[in-house]
C-alpha atoms as a PDB file:
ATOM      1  CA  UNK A   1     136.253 266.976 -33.559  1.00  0.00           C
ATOM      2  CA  UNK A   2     136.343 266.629 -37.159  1.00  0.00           C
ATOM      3  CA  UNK A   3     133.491 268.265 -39.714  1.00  0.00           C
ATOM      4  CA  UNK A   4     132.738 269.013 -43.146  1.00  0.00           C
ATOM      5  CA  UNK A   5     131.708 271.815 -44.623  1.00  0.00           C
ATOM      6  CA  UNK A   6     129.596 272.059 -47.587  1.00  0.00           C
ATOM      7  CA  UNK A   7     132.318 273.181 -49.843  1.00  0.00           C
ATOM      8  CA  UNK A   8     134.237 269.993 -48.905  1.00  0.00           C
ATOM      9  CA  UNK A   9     136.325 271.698 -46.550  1.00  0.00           C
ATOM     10  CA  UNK A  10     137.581 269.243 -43.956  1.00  0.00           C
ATOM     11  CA  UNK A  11     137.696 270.773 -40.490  1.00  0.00           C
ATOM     12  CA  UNK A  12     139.554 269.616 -37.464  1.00  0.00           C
ATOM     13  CA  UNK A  13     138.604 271.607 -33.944  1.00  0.00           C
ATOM     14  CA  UNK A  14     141.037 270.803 -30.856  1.00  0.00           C
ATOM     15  CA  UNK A  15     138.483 271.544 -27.997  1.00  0.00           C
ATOM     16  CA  UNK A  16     139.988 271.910 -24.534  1.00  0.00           C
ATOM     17  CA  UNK A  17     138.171 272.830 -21.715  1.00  0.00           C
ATOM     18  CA  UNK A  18     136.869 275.851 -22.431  1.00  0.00           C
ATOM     19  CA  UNK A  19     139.610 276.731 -25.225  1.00  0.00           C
ATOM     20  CA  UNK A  20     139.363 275.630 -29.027  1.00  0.00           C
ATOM     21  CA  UNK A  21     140.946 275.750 -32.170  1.00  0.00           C
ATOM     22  CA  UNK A  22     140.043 275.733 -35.355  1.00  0.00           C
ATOM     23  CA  UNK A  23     142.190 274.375 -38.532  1.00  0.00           C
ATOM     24  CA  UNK A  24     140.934 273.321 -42.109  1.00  0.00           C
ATOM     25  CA  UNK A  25     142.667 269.998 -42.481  1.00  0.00           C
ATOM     26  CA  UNK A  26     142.004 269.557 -46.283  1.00  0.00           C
ATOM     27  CA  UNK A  27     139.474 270.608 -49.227  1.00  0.00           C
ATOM     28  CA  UNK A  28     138.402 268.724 -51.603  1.00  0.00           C
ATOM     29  CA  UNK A  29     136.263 270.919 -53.649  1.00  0.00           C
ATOM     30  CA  UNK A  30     133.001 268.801 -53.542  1.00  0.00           C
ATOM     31  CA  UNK A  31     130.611 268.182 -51.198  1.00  0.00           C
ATOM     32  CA  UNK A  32     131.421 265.717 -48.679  1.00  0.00           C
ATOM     33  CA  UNK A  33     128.380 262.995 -47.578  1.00  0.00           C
ATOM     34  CA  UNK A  34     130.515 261.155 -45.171  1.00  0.00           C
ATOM     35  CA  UNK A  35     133.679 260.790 -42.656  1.00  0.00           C
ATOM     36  CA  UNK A  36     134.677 257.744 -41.979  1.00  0.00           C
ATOM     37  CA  UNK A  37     137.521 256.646 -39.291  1.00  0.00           C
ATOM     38  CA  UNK A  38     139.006 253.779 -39.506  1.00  0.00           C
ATOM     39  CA  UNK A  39     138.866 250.924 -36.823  1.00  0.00           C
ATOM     40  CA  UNK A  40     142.237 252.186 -35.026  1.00  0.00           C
ATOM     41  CA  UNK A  41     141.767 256.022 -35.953  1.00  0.00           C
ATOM     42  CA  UNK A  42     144.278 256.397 -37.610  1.00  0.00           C
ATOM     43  CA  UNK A  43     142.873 256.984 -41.350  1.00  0.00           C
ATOM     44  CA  UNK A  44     139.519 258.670 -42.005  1.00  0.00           C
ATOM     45  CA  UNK A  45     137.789 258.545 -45.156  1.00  0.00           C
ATOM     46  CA  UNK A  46     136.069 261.718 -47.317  1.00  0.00           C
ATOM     47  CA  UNK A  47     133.521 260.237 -48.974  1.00  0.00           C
ATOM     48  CA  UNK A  48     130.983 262.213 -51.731  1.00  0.00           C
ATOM     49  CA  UNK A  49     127.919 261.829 -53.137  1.00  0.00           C
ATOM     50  CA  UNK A  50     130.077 261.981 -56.738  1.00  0.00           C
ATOM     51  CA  UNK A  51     131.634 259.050 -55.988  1.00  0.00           C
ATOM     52  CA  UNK A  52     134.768 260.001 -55.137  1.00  0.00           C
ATOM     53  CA  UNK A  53     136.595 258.952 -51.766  1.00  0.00           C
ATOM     54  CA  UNK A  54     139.702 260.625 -50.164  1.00  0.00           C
ATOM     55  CA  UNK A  55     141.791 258.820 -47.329  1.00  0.00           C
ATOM     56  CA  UNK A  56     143.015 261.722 -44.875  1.00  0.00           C
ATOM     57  CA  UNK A  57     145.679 260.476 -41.703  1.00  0.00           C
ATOM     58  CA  UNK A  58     145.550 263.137 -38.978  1.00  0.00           C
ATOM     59  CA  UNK A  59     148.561 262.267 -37.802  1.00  0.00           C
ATOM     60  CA  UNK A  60     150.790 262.742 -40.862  1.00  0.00           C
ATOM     61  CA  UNK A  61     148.349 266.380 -41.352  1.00  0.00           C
ATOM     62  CA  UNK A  62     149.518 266.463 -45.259  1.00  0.00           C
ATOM     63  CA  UNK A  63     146.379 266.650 -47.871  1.00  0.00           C
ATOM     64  CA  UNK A  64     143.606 264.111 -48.748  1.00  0.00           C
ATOM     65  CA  UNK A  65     144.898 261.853 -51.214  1.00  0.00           C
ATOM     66  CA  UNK A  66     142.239 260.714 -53.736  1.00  0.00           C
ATOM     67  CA  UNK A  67     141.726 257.158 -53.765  1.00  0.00           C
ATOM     68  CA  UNK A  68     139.031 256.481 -56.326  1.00  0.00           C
ATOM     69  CA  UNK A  69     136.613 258.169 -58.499  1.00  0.00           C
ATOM     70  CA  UNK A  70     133.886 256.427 -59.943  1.00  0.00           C
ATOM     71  CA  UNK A  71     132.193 259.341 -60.893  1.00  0.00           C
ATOM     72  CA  UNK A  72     129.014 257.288 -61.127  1.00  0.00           C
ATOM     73  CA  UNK A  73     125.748 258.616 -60.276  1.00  0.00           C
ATOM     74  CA  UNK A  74     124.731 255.107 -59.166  1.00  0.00           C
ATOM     75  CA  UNK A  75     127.445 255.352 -56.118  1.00  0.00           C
ATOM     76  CA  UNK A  76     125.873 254.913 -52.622  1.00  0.00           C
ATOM     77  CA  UNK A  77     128.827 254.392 -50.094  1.00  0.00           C
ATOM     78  CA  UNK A  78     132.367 253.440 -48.903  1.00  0.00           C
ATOM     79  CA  UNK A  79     134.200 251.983 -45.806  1.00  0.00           C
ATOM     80  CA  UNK A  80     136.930 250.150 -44.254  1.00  0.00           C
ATOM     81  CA  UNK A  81     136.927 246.848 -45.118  1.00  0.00           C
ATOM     82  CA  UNK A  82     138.240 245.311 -41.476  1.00  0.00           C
ATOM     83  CA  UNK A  83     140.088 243.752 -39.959  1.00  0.00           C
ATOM     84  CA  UNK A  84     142.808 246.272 -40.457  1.00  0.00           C
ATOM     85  CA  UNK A  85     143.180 249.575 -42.602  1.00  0.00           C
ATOM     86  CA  UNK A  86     144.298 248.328 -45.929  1.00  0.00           C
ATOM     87  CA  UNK A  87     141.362 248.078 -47.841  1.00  0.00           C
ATOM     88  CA  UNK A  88     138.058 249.952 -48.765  1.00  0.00           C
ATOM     89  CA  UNK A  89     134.883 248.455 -49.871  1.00  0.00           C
ATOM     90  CA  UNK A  90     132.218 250.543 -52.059  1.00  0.00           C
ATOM     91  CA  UNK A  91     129.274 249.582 -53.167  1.00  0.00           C
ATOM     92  CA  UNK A  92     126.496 250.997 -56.484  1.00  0.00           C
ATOM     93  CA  UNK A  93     123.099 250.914 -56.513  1.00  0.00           C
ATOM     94  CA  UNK A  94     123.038 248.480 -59.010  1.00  0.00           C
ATOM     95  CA  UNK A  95     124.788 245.991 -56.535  1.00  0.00           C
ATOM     96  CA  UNK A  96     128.820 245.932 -57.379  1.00  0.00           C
ATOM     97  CA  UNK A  97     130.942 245.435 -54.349  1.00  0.00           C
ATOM     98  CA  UNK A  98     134.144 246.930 -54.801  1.00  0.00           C
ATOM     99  CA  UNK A  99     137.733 246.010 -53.392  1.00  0.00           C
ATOM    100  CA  UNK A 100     140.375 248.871 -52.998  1.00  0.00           C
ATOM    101  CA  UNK A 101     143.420 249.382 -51.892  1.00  0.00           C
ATOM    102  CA  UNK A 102     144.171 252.251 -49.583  1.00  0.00           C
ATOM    103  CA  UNK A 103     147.718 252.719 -50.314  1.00  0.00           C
ATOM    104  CA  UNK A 104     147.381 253.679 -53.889  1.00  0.00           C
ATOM    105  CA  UNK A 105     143.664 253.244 -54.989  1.00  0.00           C
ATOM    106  CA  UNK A 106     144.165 250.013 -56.252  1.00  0.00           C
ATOM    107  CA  UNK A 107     141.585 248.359 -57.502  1.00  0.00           C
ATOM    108  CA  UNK A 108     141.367 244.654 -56.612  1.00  0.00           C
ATOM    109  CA  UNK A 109     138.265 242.860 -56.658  1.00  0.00           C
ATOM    110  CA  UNK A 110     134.377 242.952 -57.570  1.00  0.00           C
ATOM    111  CA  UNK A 111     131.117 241.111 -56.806  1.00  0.00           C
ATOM    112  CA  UNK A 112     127.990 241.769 -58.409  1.00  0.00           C
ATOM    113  CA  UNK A 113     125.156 241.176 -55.643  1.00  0.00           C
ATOM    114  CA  UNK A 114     122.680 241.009 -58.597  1.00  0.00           C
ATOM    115  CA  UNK A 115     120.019 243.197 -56.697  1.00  0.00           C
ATOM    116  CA  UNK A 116     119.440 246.695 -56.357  1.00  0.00           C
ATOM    117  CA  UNK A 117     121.195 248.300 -53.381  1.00  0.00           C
ATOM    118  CA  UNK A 118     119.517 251.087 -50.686  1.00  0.00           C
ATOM    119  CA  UNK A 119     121.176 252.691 -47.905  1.00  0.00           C
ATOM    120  CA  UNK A 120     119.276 252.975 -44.933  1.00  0.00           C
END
């Protein structure tokens, strides 16, 4: 079970049976709005409401790695852009959809939607 805590702490608890433990997997120092795994599970992304987003692999258990940083107030959200676990799309209010490469941060493509974007 992963979890976030408000300090952007990422937390990872191994629950078995009646047995758990606890580790803190990464922080991040901000305030994370949402985890997001990636199709196979094998990536998970830290996204905040600063527009920043961190790629995490629980299986290598090393730190988040920043991938971008828009540091936009008009940021609404990331995820996987599928098939596969290359590549994250993000999105802004103002309706820019945003290519990105989860290797290195990349950035590869935009569209502008032209309308004003709202998560629901």
């Amino acid at each position: 079970l992963y979890f976030s805590a408000q300090e952007g702490i990422l937390i990872f608890y191994h629950i078995k049976e009646l047995q758990y433990e606890m580790k803190i997997c990464a922080d991040i120092s901000q305030p994370i709005s949402r985890l997001i795994f990636s199709p196979d599970y094998t990536s998970l992304l830290l996204v905040t409401d600063q527009g920043t987003v961190y790629s995490y692999k629980p299986a290598h258990s090393g730190e988040a790695v920043k991938l971008l940083d828009t540091s936009s107030s008009c940021f609404l959200a990331a995820d996987f852009l599928t098939p596969g676990n290359n590549y994250c799309v993000s999105v802004t209010i103002s309706g820019e959809v945003q290519v990105w490469s989860l290797e290195d941060g990349t950035f590869l493509s935009k569209l502008n939607l032209g309308v004003e974007v709202h998560v629901t």
